[in-house]
Protein backbone atom coordinates (compact mmCIF):
# COMPACT_ATOMS: atom_id res chain seq x y z
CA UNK A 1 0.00 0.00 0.00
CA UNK A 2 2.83 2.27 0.77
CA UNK A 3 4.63 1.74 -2.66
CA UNK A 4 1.07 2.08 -4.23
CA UNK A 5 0.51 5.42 -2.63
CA UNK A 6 4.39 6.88 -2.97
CA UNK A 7 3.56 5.65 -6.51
CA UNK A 8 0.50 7.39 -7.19
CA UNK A 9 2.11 10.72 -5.51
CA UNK A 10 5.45 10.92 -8.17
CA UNK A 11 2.57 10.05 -10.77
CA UNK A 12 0.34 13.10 -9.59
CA UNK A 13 3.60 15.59 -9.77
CA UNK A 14 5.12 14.54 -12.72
CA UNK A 15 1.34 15.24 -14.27
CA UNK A 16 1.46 18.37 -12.66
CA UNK A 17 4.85 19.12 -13.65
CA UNK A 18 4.04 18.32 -17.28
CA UNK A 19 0.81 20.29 -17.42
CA UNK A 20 2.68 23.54 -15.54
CA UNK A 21 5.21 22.92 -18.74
CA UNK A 22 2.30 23.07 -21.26
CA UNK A 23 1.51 25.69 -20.45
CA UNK A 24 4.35 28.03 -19.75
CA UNK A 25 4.93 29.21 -23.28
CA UNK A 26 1.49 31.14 -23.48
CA UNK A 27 1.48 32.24 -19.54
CA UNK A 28 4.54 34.46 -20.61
CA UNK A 29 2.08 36.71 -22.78
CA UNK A 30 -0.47 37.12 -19.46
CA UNK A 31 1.87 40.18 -18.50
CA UNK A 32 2.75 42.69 -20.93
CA UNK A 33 5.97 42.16 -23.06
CA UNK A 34 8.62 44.98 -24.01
CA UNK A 35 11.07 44.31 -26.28
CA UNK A 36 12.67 44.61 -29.81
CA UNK A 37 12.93 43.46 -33.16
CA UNK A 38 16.14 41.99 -34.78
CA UNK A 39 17.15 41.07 -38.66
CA UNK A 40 20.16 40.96 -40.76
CA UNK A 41 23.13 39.52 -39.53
CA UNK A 42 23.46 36.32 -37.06
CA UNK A 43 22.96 37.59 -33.52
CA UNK A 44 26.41 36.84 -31.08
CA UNK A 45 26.07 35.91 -27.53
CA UNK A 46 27.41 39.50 -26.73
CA UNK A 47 24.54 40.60 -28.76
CA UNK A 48 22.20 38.61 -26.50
CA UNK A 49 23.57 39.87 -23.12
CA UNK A 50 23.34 43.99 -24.58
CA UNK A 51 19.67 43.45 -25.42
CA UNK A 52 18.90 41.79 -21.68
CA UNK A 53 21.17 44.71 -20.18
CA UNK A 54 18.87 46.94 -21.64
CA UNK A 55 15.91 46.02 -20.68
CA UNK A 56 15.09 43.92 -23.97
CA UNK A 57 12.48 40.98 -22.41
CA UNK A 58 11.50 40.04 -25.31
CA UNK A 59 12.96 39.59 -29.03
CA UNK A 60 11.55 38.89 -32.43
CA UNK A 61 13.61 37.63 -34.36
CA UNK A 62 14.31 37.60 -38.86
CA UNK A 63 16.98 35.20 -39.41
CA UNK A 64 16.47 35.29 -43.42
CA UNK A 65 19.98 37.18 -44.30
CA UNK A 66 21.86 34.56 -41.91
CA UNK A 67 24.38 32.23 -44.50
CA UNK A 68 23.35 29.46 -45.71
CA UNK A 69 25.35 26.97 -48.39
CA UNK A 70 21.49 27.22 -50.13
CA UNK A 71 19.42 29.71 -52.01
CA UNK A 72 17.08 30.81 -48.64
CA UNK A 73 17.93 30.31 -44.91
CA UNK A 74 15.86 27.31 -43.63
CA UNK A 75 13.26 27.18 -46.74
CA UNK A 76 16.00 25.79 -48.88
CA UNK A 77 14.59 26.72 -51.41
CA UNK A 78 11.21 29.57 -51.94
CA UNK A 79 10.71 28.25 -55.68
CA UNK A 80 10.08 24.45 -54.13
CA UNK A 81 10.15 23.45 -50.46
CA UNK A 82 10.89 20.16 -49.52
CA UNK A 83 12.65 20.01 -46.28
CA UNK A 84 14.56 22.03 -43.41
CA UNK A 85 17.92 22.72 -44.22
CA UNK A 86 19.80 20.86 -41.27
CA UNK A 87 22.81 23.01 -41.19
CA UNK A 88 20.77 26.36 -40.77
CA UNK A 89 18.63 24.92 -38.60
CA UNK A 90 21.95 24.04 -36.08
CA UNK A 91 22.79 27.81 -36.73
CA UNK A 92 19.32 28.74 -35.39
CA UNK A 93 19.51 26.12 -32.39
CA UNK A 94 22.45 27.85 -31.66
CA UNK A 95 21.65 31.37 -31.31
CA UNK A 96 18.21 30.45 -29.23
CA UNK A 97 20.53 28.59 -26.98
CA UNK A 98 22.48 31.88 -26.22
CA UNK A 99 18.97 33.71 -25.76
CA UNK A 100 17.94 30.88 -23.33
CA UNK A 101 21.45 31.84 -21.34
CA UNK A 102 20.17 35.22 -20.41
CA UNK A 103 16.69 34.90 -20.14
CA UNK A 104 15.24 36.48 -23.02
CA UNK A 105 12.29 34.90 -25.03
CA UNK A 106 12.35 34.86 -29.02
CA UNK A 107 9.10 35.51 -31.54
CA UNK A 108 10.75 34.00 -34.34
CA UNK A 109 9.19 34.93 -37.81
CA UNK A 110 10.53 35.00 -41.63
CA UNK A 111 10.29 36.80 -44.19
CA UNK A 112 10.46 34.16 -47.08
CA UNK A 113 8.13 31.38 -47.11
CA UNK A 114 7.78 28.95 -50.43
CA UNK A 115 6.21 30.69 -52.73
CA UNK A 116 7.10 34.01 -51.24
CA UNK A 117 10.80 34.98 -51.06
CA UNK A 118 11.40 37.83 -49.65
CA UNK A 119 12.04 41.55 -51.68
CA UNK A 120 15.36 42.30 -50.76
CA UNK A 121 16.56 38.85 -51.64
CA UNK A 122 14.29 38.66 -55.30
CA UNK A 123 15.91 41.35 -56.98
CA UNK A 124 14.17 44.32 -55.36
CA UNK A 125 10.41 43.00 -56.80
CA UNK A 126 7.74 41.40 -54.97
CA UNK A 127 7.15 37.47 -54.92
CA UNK A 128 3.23 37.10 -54.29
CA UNK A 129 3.13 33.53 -55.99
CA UNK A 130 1.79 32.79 -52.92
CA UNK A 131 -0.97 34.53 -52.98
CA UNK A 132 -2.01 33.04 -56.16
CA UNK A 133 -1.42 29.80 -56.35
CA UNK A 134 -2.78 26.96 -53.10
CA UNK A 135 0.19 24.49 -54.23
CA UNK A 136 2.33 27.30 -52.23
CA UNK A 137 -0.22 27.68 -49.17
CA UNK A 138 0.36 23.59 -48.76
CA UNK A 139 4.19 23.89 -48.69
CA UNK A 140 4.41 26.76 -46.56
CA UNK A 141 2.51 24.78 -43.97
CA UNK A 142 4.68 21.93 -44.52
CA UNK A 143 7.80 24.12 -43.74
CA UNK A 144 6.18 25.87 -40.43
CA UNK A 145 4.78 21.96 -39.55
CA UNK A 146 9.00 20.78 -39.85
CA UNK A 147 10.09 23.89 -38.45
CA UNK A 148 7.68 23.57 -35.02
CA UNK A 149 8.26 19.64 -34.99
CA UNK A 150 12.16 20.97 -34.76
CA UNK A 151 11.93 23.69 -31.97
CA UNK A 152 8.73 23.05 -29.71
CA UNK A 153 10.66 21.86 -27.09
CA UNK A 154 13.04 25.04 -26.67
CA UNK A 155 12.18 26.95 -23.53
CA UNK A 156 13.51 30.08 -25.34
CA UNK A 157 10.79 30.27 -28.22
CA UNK A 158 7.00 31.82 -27.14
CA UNK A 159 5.82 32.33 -30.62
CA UNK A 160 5.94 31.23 -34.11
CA UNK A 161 5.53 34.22 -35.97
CA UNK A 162 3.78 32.86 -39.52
CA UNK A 163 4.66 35.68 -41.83
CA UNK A 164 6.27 39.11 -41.38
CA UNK A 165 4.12 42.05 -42.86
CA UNK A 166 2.12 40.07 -45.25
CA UNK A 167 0.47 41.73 -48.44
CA UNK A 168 -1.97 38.86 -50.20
CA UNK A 169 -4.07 42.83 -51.38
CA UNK A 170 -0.79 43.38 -54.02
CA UNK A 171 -1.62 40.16 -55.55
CA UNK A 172 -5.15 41.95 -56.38
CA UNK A 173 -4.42 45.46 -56.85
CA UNK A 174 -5.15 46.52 -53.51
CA UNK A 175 -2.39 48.97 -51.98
CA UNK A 176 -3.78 51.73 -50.31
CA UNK A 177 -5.29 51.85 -46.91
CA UNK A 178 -6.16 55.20 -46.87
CA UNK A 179 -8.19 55.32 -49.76
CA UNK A 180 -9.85 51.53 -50.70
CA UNK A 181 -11.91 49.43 -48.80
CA UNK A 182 -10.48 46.37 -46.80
CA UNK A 183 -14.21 44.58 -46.14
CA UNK A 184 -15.04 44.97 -49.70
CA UNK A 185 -11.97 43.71 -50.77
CA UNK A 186 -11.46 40.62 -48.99
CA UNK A 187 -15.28 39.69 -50.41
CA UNK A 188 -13.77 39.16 -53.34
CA UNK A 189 -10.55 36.95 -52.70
CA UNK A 190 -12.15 34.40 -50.05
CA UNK A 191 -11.45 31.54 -50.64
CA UNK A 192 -9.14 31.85 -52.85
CA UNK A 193 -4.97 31.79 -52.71
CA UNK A 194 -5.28 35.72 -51.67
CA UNK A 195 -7.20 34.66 -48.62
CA UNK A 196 -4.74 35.32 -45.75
CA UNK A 197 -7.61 33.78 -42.70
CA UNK A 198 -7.76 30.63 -44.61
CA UNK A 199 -3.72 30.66 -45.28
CA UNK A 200 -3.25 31.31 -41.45
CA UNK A 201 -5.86 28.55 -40.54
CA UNK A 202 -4.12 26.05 -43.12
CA UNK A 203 -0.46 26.78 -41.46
CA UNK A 204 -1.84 26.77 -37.74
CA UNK A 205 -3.86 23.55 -38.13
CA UNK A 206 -0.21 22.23 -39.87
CA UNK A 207 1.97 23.65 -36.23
CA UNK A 208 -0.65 21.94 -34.18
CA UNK A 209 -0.20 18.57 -35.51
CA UNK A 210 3.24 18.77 -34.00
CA UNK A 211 3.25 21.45 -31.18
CA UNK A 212 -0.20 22.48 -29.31
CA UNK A 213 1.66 24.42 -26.56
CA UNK A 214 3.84 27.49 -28.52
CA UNK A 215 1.82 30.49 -29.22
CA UNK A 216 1.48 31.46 -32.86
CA UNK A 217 1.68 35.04 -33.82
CA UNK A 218 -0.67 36.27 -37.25
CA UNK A 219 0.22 39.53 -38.45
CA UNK A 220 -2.28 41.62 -40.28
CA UNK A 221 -2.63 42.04 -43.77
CA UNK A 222 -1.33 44.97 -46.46
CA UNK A 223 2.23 44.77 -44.27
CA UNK A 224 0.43 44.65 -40.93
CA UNK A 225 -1.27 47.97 -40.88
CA UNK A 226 -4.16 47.52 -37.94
CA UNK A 227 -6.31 48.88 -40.63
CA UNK A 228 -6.53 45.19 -41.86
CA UNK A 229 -7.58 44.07 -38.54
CA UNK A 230 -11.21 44.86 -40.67
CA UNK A 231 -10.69 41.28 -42.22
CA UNK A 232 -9.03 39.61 -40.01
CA UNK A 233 -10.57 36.39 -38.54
CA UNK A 234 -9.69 35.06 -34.67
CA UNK A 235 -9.13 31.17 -34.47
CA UNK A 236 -10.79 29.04 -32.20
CA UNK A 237 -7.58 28.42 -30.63
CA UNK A 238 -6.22 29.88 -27.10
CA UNK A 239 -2.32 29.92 -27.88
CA UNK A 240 -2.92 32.57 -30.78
CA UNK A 241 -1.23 35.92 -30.59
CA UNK A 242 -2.41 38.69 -32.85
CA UNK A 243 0.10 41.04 -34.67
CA UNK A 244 -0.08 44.45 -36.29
CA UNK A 245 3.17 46.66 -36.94
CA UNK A 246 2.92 50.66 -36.82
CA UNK A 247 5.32 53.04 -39.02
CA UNK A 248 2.67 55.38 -40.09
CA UNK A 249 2.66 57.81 -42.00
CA UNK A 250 5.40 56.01 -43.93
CA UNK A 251 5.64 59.41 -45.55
CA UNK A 252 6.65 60.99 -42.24
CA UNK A 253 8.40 58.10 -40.77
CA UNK A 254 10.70 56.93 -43.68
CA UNK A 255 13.57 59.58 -44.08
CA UNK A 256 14.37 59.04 -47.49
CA UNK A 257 10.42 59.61 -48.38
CA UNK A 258 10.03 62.61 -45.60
CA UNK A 259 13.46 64.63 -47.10
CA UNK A 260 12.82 67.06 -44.04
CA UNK A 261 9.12 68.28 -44.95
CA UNK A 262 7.50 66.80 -42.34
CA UNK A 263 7.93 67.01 -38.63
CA UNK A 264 5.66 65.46 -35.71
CA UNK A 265 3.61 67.41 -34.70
CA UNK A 266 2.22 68.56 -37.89
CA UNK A 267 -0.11 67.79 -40.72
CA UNK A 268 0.83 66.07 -44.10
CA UNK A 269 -0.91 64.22 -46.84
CA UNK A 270 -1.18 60.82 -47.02
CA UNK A 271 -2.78 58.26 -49.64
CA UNK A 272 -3.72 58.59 -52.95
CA UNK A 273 -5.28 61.49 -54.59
CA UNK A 274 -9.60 61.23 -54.55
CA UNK A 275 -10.92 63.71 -57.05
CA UNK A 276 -7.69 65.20 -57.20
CA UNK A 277 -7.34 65.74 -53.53
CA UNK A 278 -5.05 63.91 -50.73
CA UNK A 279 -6.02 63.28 -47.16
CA UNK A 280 -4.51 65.49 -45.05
CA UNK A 281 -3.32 63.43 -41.52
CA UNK A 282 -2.81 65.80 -38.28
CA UNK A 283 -0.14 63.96 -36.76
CA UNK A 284 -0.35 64.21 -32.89
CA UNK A 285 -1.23 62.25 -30.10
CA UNK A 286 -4.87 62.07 -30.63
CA UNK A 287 -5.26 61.10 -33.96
CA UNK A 288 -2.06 58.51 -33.31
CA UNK A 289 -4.65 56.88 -31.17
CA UNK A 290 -7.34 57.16 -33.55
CA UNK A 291 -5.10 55.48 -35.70
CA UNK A 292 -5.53 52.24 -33.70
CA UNK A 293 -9.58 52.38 -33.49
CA UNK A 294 -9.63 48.96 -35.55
CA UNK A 295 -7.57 47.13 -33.21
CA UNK A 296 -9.88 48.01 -30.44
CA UNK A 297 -12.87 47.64 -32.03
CA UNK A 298 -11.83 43.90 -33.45
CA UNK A 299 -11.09 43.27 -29.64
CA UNK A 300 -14.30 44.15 -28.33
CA UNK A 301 -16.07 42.76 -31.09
CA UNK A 302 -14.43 39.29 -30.44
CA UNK A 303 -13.85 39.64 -26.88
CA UNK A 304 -9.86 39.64 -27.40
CA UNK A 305 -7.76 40.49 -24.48
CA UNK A 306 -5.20 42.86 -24.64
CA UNK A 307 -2.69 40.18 -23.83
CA UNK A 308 -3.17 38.42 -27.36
CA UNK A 309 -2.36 41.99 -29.28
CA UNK A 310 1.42 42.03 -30.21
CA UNK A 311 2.41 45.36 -32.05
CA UNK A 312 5.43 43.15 -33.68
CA UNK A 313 7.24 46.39 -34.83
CA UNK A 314 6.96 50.09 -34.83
CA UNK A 315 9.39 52.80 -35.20
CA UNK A 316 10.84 55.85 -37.53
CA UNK A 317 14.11 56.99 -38.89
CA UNK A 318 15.95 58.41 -35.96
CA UNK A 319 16.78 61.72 -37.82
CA UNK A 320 13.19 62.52 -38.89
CA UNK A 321 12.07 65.39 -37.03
CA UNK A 322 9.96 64.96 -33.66
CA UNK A 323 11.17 61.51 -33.72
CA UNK A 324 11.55 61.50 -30.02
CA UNK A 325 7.83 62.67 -29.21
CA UNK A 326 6.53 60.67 -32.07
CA UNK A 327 8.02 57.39 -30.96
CA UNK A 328 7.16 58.54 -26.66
CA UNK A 329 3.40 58.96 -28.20
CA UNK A 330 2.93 55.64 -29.65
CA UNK A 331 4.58 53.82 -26.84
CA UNK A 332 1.98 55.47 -24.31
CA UNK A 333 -1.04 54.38 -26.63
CA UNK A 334 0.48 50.78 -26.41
CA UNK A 335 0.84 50.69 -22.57
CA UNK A 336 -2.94 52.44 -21.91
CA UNK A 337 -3.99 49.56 -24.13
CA UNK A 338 -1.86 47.04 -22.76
CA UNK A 339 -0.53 45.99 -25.73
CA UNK A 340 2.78 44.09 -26.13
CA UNK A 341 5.47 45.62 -27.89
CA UNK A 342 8.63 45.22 -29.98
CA UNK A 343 10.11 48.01 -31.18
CA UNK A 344 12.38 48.13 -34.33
CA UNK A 345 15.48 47.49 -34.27
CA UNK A 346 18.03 46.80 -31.31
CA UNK A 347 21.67 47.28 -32.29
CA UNK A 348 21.65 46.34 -35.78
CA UNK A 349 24.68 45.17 -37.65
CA UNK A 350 25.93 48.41 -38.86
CA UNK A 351 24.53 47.83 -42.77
CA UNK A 352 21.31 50.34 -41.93
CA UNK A 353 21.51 52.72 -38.98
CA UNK A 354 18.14 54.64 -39.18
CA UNK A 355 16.12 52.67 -36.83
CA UNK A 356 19.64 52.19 -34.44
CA UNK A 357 18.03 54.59 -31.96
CA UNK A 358 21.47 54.67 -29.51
CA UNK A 359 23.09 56.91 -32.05
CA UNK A 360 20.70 59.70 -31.33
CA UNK A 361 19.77 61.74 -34.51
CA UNK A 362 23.29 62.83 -35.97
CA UNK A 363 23.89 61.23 -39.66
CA UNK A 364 26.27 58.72 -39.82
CA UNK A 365 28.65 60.86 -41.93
CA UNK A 366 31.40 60.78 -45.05
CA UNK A 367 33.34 58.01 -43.43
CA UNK A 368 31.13 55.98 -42.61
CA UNK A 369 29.20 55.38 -45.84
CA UNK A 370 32.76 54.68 -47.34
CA UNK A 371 33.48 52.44 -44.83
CA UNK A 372 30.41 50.36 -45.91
CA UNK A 373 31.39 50.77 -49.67
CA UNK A 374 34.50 48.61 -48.83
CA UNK A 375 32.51 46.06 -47.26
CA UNK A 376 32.88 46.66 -43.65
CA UNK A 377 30.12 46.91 -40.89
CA UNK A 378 31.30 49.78 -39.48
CA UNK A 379 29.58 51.17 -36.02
CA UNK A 380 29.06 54.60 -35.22
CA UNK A 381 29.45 55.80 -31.17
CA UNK A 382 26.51 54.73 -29.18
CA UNK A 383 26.14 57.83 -26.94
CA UNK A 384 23.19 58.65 -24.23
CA UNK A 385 20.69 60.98 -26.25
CA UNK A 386 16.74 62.01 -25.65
CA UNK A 387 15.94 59.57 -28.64
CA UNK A 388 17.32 56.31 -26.45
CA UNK A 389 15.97 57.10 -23.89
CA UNK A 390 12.33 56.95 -24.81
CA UNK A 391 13.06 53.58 -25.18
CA UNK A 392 15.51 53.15 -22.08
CA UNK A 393 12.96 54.61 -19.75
CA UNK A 394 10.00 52.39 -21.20
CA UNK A 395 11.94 49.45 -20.90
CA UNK A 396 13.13 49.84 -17.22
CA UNK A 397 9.93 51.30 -15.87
């Protein structure tokens, strides 16, 4: 009777024990998140420890541009997917394992999916076979079903991020939010390849044949503007994370489109011309917030809590002007809502510096661009400036 009972007790904790481990992936997202987004080059351990030091609890992470003996990092190949490639995969294990070491959790996402490879490795033109064609839809399930057989078990990953920023409306014609309707739109494409809800539910249905425990994370559509959220379609499924990203007005936000006209606070035009006249946007705090009205809505129209809204990226080029206040604005929207956040980027590799908020809002200079024409990743001083420390302060409330 003794064994019997000593017995049933291990039984009951290793039960409980298992359980508790089930679900520790998706109790991470029951207190709100703030972290940062990462892309480009391989991530080193030093890398890992900065972001932590900082603040950084969170990190989602693009490992696309990381080498790879093939033509696209994991995929393989975009054009036909058949299986993980092993030795990027290793590559990946390895620089999870080195998040795991300091105690920060990992969104992992892509940017190329079969069917789908990303711009900036396509020639500079958009791959929307995806969006056309279901043959794609089944293999980019198949990759996500490999890649969450792979890494369900690693403690440092809390979401599979599907797709980053993805724009089934281009397929169609559709590219402007401001101007064109999103419900009328997606009457037309259901069902069909440009359907991102039944894409998502496709891919999902593929990750839970393997893993029921990691959150997923679905970004909106037309590159995760929460203008999409219109379409968008919740799953019957607990462990799903939803995603929208926030650099608006592109216009304002993108320094090689702004060319010092437009400063925060202001007004500027945005979207395409309606009987020959533009929208004019007042950029401030209010209409920021206003900005967000179909997030909110979709979450009380669903009953969505707050902790299953992930703004997956957000952010401006630092030498914009108002950056500071623009960038202090949105992060107060996201904490009234309780959103989680991610801004972009943390310490990137020294190839793009206009979202490397730590250099404040000087330009990188002569030497630096020639640097880069040689081939080097050269890296400007990281000094303490107003423009850090919006984020600085926000992480380490």
């Amino acid at each position: 009777m003794l064994l019997r009972a000593i017995v049933g007790v291990v039984l009951m904790l290793l039960s409980a024990g298992a359980a508790s481990a089930r679900t520790a992936k998706i109790d991470f997202w029951n207190e709100q998140r703030r972290g940062a987004d990462y892309m480009n080059s391989t991530p080193t351990r030093e890398w890992w420890v900065a972001a932590r030091e900082a603040g950084i609890r969170i990190v989602r992470l693009f490992p696309n541009q990381w080498p790879t003996a093939r033509r696209d990092f994991l995929v393989g190949d975009a054009d036909k997917f058949e299986r993980l490639d092993e030795r990027d995969l290793k590559l990946l294990r390895e620089s999870l394992d080195h998040a795991e070491s300091v105690g920060l959790k990992v969104v992992l996402t892509t940017t190329t999916l079969p069917g789908l490879r990303w711009r900036q490795q396509n020639g500079d033109k958009d791959d929307l076979r995806l969006w056309r064609d279901f043959t794609y839809h089944a293999q980019a399930a198949e990759f996500w079903r490999q890649l969450a057989a792979a890494l369900k078990d690693h403690r440092a990953v809390v979401g599979y991020n599907i797709l980053n920023e993805p724009h089934p409306e281009r397929a169609t014609g559709f590219d402007d939010f401001w101007t064109q309707d999103f419900v009328a739109w997606y009457a037309k494409v259901e069902q069909t390849p440009a359907d991102l809800n039944l894409f998502y539910r496709r891919v999902v249905a593929a990750i839970r044949e393997v893993d029921r425990e990691t959150p997923v994370v679905l970004d909106s559509g037309l590159y995760a503007t929460p203008w999409a959220f219109k379409y968008l379609k919740p799953l019957a499924d607990a462990r799903i994370i939803y995603s929208f990203h926030m650099a608006e007005p592109w216009g304002y936000t993108t320094r090689r489109v702004n060319q010092g006209r437009y400063a925060y606070p202001g007004v500027m035009p945005v979207g395409s011309a309606v009987n020959g006249q533009r929208r004019q946007f007042q950029m401030n705090a209010v209409e920021l917030e206003r900005f967000h009205a179909p997030v909110i809505e979709w979450q009380r129209r669903h009953k969505i809590t707050s902790r299953r809204i992930f703004v997956g990226e957000f952010g401006c080029s630092r030498s914009v002007e108002g950056a500071a206040e623009y960038l202090s604005d949105l992060i107060k929207i996201f904490n009234k809502q309780g959103w989680h956040w991610a801004f972009y980027q943390f310490r990137a590799d020294g190839t793009w510096t206009e979202r490397d908020y730590e250099y404040g809002t000087r330009p990188p200079g002569a030497a630096y661009w020639e640097a880069v024409g040689r081939g080097e990743r050269p890296q400007l001083p990281r000094v303490a400036n107003p423009l850090w420390d919006v984020f600085r302060k926000a992480l380490n409330p």
